[in-house]
Protein backbone atom coordinates (compact mmCIF):
# COMPACT_ATOMS: atom_id res chain seq x y z
CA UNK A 1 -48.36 45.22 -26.67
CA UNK A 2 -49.24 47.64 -24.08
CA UNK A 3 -48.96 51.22 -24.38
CA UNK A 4 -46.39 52.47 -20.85
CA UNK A 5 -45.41 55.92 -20.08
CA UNK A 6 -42.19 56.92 -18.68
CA UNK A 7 -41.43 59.92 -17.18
CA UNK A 8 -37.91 61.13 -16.44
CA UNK A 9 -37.06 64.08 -14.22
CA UNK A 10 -33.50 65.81 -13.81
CA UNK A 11 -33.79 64.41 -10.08
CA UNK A 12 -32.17 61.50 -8.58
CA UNK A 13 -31.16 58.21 -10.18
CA UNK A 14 -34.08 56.39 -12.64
CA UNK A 15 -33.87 52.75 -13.25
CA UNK A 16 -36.33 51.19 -15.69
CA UNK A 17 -37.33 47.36 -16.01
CA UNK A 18 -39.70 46.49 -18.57
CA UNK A 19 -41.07 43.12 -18.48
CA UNK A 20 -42.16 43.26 -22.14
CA UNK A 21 -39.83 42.16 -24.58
CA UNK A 22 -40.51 43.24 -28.70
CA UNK A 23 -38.33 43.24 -31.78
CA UNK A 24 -37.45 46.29 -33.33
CA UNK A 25 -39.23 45.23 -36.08
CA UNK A 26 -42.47 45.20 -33.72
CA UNK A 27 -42.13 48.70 -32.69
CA UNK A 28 -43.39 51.22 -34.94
CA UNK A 29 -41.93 55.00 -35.28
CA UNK A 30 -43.16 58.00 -37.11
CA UNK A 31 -41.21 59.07 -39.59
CA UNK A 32 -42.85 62.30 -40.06
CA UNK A 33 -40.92 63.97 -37.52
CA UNK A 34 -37.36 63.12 -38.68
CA UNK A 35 -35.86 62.72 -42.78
CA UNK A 36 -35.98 58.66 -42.26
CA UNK A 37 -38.69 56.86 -44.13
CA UNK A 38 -38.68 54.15 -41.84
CA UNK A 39 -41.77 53.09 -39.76
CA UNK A 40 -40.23 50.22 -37.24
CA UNK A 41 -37.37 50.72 -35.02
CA UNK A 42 -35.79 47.88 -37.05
CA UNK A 43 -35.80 49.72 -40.33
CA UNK A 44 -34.56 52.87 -38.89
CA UNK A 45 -31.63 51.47 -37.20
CA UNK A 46 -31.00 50.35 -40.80
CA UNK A 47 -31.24 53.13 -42.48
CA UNK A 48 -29.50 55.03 -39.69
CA UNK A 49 -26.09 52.52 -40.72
CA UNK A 50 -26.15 54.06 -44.09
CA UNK A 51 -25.61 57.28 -43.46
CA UNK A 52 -22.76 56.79 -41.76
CA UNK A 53 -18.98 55.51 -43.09
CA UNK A 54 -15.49 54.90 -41.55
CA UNK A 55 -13.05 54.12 -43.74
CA UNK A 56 -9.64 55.12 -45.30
CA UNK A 57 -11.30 55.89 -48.96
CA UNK A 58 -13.88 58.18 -49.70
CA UNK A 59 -17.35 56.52 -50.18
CA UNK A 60 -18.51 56.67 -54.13
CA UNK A 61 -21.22 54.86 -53.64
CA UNK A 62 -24.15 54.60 -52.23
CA UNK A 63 -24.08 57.89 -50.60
CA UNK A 64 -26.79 61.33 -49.88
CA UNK A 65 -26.24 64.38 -48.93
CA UNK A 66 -26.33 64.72 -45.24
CA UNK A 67 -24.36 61.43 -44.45
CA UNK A 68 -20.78 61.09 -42.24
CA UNK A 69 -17.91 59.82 -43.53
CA UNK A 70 -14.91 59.46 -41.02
CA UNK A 71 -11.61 58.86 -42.82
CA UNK A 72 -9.56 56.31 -40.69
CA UNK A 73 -6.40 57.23 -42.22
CA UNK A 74 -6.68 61.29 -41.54
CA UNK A 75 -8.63 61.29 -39.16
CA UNK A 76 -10.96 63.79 -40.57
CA UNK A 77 -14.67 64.11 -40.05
CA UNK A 78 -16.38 65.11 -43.80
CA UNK A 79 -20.13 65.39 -44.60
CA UNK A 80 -21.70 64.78 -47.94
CA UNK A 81 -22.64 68.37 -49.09
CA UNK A 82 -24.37 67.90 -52.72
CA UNK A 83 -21.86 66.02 -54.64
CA UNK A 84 -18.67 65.98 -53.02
CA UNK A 85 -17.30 65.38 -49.12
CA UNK A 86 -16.75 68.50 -47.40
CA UNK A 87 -14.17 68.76 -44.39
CA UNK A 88 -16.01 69.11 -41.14
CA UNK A 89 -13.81 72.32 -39.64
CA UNK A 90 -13.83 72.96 -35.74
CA UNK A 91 -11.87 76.40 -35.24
CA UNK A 92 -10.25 77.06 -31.95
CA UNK A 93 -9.63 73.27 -31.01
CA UNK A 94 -6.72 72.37 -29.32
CA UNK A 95 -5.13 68.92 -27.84
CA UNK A 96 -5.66 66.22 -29.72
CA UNK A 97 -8.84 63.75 -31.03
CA UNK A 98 -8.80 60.27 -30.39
CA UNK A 99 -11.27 59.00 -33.14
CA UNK A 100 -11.23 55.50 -30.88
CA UNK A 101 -12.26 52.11 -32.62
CA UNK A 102 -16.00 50.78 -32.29
């Protein structure tokens, strides 16, 4: 596959069409420059969806330190801090947080 270069300026309006289509699992990444161990788009994008829950219970498994967990019931952001969820705190918010659905 080709090698292209695109550069994007704070200027105007940018469209991009790329006539090359590749799978994710095509396109390699470095990992060196993130904490993923991945080295295709495909893989990271997978190991990105791990790190992440929403749900009503508390993840037990399958869960690092560093990873999201958005309880649906609360509506409380927590991250994984060693060995237990810890409470995401913003001070000084006001209105109200629509979590949303995706």
């Amino acid at each position: 596959m080709a090698e292209n270069t695109i550069t994007i300026t704070e200027e105007g309006t940018i469209q991009v069409s790329v006539s090359t289509v590749a799978s994710a699992g095509s396109i390699t990444v470095d990992p060196a420059t993130s904490d993923l161990i991945a080295s295709t788009a495909q893989a990271a994008f997978e190991e990105l969806a791990l790190e992440k829950f929403s749900q009503a219970a508390a993840p037990t498994t399958g869960v690092t330190e560093g990873d999201l967990w958005y309880d649906t019931d609360d509506d409380i952001l927590f991250v994984r801090r060693d060995t237990s969820w810890t409470e995401i705190v913003q001070e000084e918010l006001s209105g109200n947080i629509d979590g949303g659905t995706w």
